[in-house]
ModelCIF file with pLDDT and N, C-alpha, C, O atoms, coordinates in Angstrom:
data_MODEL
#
_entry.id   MODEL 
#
_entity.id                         1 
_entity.type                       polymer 
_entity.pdbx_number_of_molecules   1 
#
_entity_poly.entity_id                      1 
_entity_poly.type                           'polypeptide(L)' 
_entity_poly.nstd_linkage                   no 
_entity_poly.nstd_monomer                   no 
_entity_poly.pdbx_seq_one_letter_code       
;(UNK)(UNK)(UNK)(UNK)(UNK)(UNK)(UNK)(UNK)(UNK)(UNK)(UNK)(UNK)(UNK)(UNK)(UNK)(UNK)
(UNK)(UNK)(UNK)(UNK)(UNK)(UNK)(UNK)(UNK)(UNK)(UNK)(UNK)(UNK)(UNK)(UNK)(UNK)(UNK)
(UNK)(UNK)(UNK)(UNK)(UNK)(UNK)(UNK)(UNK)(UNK)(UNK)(UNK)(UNK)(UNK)(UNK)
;
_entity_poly.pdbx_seq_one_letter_code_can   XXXXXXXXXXXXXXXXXXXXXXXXXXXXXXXXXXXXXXXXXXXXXX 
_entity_poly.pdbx_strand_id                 A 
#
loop_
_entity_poly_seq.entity_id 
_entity_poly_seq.num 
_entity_poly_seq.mon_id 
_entity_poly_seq.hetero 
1 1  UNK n 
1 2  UNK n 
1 3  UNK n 
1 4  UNK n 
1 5  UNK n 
1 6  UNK n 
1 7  UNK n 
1 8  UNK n 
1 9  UNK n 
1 10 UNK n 
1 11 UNK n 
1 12 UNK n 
1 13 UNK n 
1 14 UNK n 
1 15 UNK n 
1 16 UNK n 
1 17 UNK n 
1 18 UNK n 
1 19 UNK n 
1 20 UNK n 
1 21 UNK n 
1 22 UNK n 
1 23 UNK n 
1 24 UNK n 
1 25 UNK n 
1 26 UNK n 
1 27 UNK n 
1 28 UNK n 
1 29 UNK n 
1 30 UNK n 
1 31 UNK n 
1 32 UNK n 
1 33 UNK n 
1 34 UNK n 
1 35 UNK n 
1 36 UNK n 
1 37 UNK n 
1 38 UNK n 
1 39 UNK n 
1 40 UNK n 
1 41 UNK n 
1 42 UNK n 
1 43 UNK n 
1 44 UNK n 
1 45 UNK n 
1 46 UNK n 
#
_struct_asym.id          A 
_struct_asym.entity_id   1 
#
loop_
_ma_qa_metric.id 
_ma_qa_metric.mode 
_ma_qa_metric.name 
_ma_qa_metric.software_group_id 
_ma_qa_metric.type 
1 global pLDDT . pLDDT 
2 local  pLDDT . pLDDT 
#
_ma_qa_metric_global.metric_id      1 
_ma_qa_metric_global.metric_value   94.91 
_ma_qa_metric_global.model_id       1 
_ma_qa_metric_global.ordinal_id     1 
#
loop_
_ma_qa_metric_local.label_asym_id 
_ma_qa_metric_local.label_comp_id 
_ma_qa_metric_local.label_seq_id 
_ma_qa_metric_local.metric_id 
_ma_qa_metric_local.metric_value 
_ma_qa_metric_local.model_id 
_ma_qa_metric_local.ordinal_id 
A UNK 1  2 96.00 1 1  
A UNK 2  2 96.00 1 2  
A UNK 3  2 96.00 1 3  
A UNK 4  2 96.00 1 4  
A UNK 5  2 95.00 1 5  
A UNK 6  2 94.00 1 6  
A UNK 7  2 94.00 1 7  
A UNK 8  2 94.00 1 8  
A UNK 9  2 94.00 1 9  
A UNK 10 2 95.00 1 10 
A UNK 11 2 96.00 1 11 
A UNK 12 2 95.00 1 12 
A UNK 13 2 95.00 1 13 
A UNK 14 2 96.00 1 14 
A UNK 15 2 96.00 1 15 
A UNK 16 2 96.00 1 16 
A UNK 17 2 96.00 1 17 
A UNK 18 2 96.00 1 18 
A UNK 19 2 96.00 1 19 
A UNK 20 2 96.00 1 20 
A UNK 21 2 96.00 1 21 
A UNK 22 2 96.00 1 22 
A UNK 23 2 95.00 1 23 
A UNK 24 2 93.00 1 24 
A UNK 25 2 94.00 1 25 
A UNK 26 2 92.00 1 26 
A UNK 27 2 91.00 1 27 
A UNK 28 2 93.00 1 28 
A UNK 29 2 95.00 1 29 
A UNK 30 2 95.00 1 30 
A UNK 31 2 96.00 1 31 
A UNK 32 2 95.00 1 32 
A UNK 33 2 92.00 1 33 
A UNK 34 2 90.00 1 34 
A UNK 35 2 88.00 1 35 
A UNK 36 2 94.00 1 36 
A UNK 37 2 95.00 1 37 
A UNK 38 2 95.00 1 38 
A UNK 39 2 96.00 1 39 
A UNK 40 2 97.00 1 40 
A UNK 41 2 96.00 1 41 
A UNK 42 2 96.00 1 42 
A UNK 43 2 97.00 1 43 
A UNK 44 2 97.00 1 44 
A UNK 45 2 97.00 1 45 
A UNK 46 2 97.00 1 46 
#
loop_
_atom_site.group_PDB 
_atom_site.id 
_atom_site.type_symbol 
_atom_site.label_atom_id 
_atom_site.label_alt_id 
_atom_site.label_comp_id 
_atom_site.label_asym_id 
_atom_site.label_entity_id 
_atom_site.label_seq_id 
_atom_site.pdbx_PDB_ins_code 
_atom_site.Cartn_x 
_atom_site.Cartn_y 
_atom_site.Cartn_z 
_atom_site.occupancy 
_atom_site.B_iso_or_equiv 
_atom_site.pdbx_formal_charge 
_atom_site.auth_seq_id 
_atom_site.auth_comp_id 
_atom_site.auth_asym_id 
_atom_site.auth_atom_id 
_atom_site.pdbx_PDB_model_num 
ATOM 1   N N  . UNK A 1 1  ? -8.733  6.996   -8.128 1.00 96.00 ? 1  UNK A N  1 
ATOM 2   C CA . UNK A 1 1  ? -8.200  7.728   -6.978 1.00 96.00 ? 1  UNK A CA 1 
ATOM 3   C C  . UNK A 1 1  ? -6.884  8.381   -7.376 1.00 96.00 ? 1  UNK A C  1 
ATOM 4   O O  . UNK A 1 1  ? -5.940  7.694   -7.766 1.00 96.00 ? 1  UNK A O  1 
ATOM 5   N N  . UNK A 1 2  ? -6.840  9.302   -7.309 1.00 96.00 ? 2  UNK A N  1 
ATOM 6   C CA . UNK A 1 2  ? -5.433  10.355  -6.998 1.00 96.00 ? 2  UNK A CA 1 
ATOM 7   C C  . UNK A 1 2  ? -4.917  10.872  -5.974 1.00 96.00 ? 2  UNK A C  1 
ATOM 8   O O  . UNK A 1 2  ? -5.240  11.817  -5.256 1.00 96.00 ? 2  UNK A O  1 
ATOM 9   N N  . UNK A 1 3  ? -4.001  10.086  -5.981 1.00 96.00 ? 3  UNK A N  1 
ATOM 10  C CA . UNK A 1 3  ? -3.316  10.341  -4.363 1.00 96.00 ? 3  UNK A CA 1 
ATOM 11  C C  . UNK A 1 3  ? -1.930  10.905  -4.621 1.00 96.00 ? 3  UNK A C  1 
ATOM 12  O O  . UNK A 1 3  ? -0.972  10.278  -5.074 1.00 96.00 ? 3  UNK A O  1 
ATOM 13  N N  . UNK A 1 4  ? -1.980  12.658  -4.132 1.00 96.00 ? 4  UNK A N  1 
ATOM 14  C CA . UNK A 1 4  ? -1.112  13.466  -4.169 1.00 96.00 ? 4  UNK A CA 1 
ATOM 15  C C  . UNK A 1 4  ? -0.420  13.551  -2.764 1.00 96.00 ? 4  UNK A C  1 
ATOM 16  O O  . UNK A 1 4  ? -1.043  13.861  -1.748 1.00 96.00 ? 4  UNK A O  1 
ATOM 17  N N  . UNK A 1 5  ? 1.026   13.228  -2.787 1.00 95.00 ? 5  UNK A N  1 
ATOM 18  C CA . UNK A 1 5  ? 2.009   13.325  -1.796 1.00 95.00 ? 5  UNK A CA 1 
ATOM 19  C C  . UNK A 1 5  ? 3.131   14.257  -1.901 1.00 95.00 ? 5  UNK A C  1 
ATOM 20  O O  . UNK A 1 5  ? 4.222   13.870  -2.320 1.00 95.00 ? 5  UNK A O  1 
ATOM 21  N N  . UNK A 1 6  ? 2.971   15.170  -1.630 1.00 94.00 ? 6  UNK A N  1 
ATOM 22  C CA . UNK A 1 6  ? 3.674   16.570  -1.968 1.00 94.00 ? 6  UNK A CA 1 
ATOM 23  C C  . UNK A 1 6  ? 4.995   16.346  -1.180 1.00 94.00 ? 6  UNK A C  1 
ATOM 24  O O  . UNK A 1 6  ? 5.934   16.432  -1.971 1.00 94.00 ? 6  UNK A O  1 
ATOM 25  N N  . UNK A 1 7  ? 5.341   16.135  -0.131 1.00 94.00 ? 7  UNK A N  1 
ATOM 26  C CA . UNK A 1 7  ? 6.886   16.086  0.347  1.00 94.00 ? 7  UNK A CA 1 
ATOM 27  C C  . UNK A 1 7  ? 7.868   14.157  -0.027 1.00 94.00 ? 7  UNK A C  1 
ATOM 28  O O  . UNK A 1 7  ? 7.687   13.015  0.395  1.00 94.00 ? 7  UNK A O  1 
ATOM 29  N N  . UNK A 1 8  ? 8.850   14.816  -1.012 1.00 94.00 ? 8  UNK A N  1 
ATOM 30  C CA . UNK A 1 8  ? 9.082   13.547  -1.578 1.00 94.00 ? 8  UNK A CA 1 
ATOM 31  C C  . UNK A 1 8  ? 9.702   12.503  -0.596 1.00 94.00 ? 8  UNK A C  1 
ATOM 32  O O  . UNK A 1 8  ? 10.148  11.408  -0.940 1.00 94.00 ? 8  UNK A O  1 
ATOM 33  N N  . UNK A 1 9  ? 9.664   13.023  0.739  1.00 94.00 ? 9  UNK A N  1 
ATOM 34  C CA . UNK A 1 9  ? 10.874  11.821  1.503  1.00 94.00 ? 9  UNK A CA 1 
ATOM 35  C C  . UNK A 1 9  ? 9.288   11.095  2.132  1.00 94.00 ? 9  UNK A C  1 
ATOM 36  O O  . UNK A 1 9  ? 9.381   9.913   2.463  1.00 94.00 ? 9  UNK A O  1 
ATOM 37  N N  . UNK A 1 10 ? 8.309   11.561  2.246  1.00 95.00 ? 10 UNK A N  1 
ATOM 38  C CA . UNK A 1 10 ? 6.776   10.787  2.598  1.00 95.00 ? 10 UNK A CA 1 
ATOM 39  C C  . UNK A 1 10 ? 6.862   10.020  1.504  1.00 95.00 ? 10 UNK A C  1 
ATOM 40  O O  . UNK A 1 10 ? 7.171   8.831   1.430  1.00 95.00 ? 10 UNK A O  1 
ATOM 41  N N  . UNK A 1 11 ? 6.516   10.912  0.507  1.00 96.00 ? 11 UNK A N  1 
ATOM 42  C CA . UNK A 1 11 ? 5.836   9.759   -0.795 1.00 96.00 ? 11 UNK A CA 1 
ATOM 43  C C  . UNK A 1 11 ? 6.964   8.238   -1.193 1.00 96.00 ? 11 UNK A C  1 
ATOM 44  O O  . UNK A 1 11 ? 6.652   7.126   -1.620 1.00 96.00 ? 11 UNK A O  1 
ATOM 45  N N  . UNK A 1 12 ? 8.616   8.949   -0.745 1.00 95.00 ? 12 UNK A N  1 
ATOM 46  C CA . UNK A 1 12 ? 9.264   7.726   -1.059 1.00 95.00 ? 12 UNK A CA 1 
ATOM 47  C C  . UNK A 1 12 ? 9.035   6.678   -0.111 1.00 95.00 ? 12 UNK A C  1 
ATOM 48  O O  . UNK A 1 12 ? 9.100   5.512   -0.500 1.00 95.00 ? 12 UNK A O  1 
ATOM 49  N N  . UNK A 1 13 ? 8.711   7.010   1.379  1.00 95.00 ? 13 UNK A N  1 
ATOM 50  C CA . UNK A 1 13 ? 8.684   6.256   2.334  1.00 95.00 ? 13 UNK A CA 1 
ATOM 51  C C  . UNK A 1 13 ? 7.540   5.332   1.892  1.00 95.00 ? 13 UNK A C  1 
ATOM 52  O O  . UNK A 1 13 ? 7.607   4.106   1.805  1.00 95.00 ? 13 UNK A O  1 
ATOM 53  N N  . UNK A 1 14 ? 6.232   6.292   1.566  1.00 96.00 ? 14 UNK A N  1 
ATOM 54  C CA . UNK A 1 14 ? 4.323   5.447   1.167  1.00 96.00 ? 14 UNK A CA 1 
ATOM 55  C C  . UNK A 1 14 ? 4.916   4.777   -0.180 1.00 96.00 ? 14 UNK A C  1 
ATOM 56  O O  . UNK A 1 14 ? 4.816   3.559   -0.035 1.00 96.00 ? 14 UNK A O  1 
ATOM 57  N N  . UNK A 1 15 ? 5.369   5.019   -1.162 1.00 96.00 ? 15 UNK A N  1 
ATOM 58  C CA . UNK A 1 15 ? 5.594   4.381   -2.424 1.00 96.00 ? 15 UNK A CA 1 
ATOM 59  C C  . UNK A 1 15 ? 6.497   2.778   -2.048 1.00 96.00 ? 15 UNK A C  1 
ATOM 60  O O  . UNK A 1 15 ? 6.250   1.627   -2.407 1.00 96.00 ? 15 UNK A O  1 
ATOM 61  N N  . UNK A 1 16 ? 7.384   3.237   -1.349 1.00 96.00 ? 16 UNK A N  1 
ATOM 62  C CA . UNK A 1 16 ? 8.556   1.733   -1.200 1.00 96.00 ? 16 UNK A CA 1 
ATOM 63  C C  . UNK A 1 16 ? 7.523   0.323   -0.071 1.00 96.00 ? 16 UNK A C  1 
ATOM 64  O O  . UNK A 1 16 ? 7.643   -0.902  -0.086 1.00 96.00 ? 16 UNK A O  1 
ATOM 65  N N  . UNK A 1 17 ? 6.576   1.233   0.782  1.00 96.00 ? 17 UNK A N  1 
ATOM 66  C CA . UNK A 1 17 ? 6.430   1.025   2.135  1.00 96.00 ? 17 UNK A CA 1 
ATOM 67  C C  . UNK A 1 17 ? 5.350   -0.067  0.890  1.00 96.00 ? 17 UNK A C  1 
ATOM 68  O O  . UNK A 1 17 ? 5.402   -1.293  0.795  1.00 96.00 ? 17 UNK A O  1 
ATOM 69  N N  . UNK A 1 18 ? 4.627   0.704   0.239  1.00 96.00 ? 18 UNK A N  1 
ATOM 70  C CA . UNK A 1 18 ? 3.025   0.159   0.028  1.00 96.00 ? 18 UNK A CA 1 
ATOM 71  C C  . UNK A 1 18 ? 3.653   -1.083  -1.422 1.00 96.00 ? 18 UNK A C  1 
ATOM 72  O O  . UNK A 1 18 ? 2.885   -1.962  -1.813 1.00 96.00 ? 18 UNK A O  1 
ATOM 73  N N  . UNK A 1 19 ? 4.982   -0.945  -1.994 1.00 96.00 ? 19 UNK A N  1 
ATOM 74  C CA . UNK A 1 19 ? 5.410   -1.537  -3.104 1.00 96.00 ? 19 UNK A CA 1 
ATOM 75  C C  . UNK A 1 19 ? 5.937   -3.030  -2.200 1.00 96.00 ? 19 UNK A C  1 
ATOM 76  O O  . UNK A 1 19 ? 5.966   -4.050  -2.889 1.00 96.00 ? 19 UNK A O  1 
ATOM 77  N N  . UNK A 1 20 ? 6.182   -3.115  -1.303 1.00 96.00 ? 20 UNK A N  1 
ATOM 78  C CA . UNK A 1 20 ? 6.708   -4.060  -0.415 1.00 96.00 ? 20 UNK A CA 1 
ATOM 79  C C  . UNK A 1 20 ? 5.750   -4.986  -0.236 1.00 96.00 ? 20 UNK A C  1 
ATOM 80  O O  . UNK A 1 20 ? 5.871   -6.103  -0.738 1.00 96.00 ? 20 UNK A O  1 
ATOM 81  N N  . UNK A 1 21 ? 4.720   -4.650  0.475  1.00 96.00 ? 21 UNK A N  1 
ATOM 82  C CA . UNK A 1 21 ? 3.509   -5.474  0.315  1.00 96.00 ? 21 UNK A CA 1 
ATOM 83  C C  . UNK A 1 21 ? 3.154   -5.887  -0.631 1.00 96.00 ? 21 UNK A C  1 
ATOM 84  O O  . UNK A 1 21 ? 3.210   -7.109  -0.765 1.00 96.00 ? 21 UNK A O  1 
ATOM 85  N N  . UNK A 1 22 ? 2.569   -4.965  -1.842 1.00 96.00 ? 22 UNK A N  1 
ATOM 86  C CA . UNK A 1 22 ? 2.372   -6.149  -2.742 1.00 96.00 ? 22 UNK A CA 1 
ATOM 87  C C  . UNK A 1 22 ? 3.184   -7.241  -3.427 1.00 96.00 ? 22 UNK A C  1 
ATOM 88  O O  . UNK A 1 22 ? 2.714   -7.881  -4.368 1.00 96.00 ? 22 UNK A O  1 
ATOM 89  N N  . UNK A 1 23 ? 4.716   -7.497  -2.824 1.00 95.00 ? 23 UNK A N  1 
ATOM 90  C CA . UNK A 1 23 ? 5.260   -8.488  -2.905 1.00 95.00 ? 23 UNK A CA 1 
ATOM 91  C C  . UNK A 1 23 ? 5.541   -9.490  -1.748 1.00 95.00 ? 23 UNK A C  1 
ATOM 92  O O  . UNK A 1 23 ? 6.393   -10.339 -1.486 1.00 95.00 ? 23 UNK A O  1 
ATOM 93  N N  . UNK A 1 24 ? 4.301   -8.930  -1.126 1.00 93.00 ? 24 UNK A N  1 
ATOM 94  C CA . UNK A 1 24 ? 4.177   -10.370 -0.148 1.00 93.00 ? 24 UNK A CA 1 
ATOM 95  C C  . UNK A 1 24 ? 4.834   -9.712  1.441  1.00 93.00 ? 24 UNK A C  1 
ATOM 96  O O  . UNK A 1 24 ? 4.589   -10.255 2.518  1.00 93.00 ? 24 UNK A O  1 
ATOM 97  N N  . UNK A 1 25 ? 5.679   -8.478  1.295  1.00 94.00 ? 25 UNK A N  1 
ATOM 98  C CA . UNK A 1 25 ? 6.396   -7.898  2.576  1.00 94.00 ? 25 UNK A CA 1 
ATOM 99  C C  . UNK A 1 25 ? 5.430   -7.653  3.635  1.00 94.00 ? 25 UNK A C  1 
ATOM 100 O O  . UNK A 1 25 ? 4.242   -7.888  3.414  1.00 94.00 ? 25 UNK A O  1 
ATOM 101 N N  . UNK A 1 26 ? 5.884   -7.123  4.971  1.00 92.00 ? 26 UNK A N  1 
ATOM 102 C CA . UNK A 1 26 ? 5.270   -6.222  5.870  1.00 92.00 ? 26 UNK A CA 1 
ATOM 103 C C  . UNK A 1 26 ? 5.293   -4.607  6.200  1.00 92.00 ? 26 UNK A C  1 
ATOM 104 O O  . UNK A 1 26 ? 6.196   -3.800  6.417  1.00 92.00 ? 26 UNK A O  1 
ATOM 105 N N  . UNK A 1 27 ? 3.842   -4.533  6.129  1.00 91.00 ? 27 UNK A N  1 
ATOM 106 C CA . UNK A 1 27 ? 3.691   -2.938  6.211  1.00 91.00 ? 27 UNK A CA 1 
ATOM 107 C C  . UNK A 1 27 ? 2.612   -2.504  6.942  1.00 91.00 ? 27 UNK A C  1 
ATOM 108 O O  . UNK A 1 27 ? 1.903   -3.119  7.739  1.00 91.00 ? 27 UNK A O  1 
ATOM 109 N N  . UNK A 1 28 ? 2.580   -1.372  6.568  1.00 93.00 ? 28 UNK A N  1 
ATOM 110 C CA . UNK A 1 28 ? 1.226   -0.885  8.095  1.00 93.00 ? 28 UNK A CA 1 
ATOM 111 C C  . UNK A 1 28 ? 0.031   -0.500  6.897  1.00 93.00 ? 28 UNK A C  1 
ATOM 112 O O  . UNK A 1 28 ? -1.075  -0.108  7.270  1.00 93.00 ? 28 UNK A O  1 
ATOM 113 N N  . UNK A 1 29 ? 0.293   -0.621  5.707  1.00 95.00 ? 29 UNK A N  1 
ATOM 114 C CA . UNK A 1 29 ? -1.131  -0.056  4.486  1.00 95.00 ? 29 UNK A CA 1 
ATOM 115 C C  . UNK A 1 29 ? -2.259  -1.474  4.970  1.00 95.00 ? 29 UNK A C  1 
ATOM 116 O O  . UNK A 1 29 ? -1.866  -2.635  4.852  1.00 95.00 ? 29 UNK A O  1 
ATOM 117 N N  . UNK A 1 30 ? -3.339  -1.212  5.384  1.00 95.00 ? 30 UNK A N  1 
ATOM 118 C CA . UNK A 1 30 ? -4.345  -2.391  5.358  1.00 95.00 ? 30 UNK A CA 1 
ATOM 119 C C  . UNK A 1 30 ? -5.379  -2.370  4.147  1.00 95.00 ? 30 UNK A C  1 
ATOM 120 O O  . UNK A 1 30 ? -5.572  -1.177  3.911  1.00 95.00 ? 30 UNK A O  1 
ATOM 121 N N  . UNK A 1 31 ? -6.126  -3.145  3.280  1.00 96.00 ? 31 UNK A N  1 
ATOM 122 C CA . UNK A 1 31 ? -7.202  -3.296  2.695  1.00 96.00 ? 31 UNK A CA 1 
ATOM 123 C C  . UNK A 1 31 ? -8.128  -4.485  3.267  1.00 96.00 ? 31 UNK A C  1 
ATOM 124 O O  . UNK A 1 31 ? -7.874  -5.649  3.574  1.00 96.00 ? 31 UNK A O  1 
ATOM 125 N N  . UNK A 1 32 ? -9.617  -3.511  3.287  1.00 95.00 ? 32 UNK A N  1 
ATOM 126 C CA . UNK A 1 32 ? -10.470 -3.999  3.702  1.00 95.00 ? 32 UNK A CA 1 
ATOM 127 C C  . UNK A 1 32 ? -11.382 -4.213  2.640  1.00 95.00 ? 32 UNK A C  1 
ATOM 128 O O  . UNK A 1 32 ? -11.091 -3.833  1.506  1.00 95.00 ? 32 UNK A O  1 
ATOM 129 N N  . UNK A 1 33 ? -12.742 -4.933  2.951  1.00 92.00 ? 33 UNK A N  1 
ATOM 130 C CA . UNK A 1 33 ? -13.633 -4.970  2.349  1.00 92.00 ? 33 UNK A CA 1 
ATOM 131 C C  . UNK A 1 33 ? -15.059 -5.383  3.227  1.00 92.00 ? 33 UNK A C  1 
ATOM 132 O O  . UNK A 1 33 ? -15.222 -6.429  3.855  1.00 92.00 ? 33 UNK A O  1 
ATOM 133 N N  . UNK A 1 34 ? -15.882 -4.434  3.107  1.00 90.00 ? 34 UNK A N  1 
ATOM 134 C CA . UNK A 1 34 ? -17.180 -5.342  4.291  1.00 90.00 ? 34 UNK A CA 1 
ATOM 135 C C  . UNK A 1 34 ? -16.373 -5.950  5.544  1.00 90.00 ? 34 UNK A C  1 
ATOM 136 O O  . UNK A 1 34 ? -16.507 -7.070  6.037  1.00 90.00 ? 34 UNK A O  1 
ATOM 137 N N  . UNK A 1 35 ? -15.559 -4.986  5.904  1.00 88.00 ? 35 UNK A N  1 
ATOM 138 C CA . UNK A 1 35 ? -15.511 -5.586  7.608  1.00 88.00 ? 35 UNK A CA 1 
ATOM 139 C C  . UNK A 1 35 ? -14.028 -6.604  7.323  1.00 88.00 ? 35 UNK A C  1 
ATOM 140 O O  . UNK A 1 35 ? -13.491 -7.206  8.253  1.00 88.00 ? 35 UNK A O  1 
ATOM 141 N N  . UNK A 1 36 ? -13.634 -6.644  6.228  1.00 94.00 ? 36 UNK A N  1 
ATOM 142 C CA . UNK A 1 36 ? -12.900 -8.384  5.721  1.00 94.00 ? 36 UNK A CA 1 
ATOM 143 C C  . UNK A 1 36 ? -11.612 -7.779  5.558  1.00 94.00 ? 36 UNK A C  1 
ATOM 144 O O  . UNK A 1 36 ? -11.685 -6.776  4.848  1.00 94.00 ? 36 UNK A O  1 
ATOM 145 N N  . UNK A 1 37 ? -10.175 -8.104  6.069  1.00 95.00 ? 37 UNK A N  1 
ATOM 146 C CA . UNK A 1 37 ? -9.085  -7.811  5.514  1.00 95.00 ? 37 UNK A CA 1 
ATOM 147 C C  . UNK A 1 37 ? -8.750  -8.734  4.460  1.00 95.00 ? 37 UNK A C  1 
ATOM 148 O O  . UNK A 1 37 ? -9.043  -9.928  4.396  1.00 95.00 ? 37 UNK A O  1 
ATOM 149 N N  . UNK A 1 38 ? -7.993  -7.917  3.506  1.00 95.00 ? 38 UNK A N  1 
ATOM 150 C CA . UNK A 1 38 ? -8.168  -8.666  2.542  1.00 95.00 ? 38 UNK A CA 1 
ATOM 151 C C  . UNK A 1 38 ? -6.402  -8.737  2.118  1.00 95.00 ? 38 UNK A C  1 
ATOM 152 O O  . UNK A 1 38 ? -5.806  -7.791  2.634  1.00 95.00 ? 38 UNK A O  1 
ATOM 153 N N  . UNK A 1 39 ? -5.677  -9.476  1.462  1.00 96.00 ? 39 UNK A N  1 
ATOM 154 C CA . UNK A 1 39 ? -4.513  -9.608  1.360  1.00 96.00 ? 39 UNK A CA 1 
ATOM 155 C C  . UNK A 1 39 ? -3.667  -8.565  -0.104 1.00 96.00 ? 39 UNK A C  1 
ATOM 156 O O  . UNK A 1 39 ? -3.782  -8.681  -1.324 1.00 96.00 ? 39 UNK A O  1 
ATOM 157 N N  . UNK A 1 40 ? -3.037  -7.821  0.552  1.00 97.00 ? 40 UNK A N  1 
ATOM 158 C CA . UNK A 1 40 ? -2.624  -6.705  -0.644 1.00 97.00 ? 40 UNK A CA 1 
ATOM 159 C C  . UNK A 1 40 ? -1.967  -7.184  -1.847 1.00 97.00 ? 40 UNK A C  1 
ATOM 160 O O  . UNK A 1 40 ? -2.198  -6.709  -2.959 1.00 97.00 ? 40 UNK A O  1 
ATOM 161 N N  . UNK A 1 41 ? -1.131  -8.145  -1.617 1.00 96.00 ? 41 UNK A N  1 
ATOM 162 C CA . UNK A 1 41 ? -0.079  -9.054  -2.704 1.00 96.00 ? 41 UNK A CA 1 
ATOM 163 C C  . UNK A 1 41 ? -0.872  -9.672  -3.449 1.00 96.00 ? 41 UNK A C  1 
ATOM 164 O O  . UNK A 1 41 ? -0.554  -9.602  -4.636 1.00 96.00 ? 41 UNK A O  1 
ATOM 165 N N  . UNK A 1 42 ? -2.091  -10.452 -3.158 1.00 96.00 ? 42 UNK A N  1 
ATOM 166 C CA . UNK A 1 42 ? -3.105  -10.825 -4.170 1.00 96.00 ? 42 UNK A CA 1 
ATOM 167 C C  . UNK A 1 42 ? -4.708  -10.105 -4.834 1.00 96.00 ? 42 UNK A C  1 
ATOM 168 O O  . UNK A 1 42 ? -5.553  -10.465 -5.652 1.00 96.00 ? 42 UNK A O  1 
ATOM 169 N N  . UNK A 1 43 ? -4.481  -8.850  -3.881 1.00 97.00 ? 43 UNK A N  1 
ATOM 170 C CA . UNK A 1 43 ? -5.554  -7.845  -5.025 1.00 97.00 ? 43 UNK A CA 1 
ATOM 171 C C  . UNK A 1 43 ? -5.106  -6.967  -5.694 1.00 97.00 ? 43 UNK A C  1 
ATOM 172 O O  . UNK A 1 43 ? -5.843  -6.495  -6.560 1.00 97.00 ? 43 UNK A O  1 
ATOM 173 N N  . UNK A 1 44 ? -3.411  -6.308  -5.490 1.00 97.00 ? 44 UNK A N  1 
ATOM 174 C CA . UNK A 1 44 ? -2.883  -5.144  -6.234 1.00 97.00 ? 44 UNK A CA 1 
ATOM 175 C C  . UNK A 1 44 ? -2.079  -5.541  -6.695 1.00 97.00 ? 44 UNK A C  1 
ATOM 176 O O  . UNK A 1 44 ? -1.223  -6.300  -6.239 1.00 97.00 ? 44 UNK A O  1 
ATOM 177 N N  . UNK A 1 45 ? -2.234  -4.928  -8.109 1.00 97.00 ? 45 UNK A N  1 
ATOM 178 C CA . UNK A 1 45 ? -0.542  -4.771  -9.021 1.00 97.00 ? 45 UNK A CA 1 
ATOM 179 C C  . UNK A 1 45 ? -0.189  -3.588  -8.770 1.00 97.00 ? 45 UNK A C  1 
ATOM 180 O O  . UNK A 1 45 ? -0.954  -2.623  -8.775 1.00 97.00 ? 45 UNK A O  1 
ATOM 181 N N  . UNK A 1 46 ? 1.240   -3.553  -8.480 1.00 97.00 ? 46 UNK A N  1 
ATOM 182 C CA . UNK A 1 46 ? 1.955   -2.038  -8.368 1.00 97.00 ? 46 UNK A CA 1 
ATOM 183 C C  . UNK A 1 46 ? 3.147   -1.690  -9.699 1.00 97.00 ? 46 UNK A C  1 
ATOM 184 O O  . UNK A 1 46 ? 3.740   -0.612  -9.730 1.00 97.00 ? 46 UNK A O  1 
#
């Protein structure tokens, strides 16, 4: 996946927002799977 974020004060907001979570923080990015939320800090490395 390539995910292009053209205005940098978005992408800093999605980059810090989605880097937070995978250290365990709170954010509004969800991952699913089959219906299943699944926990971001233990399926992604950022």
């Amino acid at each position: 996946i390539v995910w292009v974020i053209e205005a940098p004060k978005r992408l800093r907001r999605y980059v810090k927002e989605l880097w937070q979570q995978t250290e365990g923080g709170e954010g509004e990015f969800v991952l699913s799977a089959n219906g299943k939320l699944l926990d971001i800090a233990k399926q992604m490395e950022f």
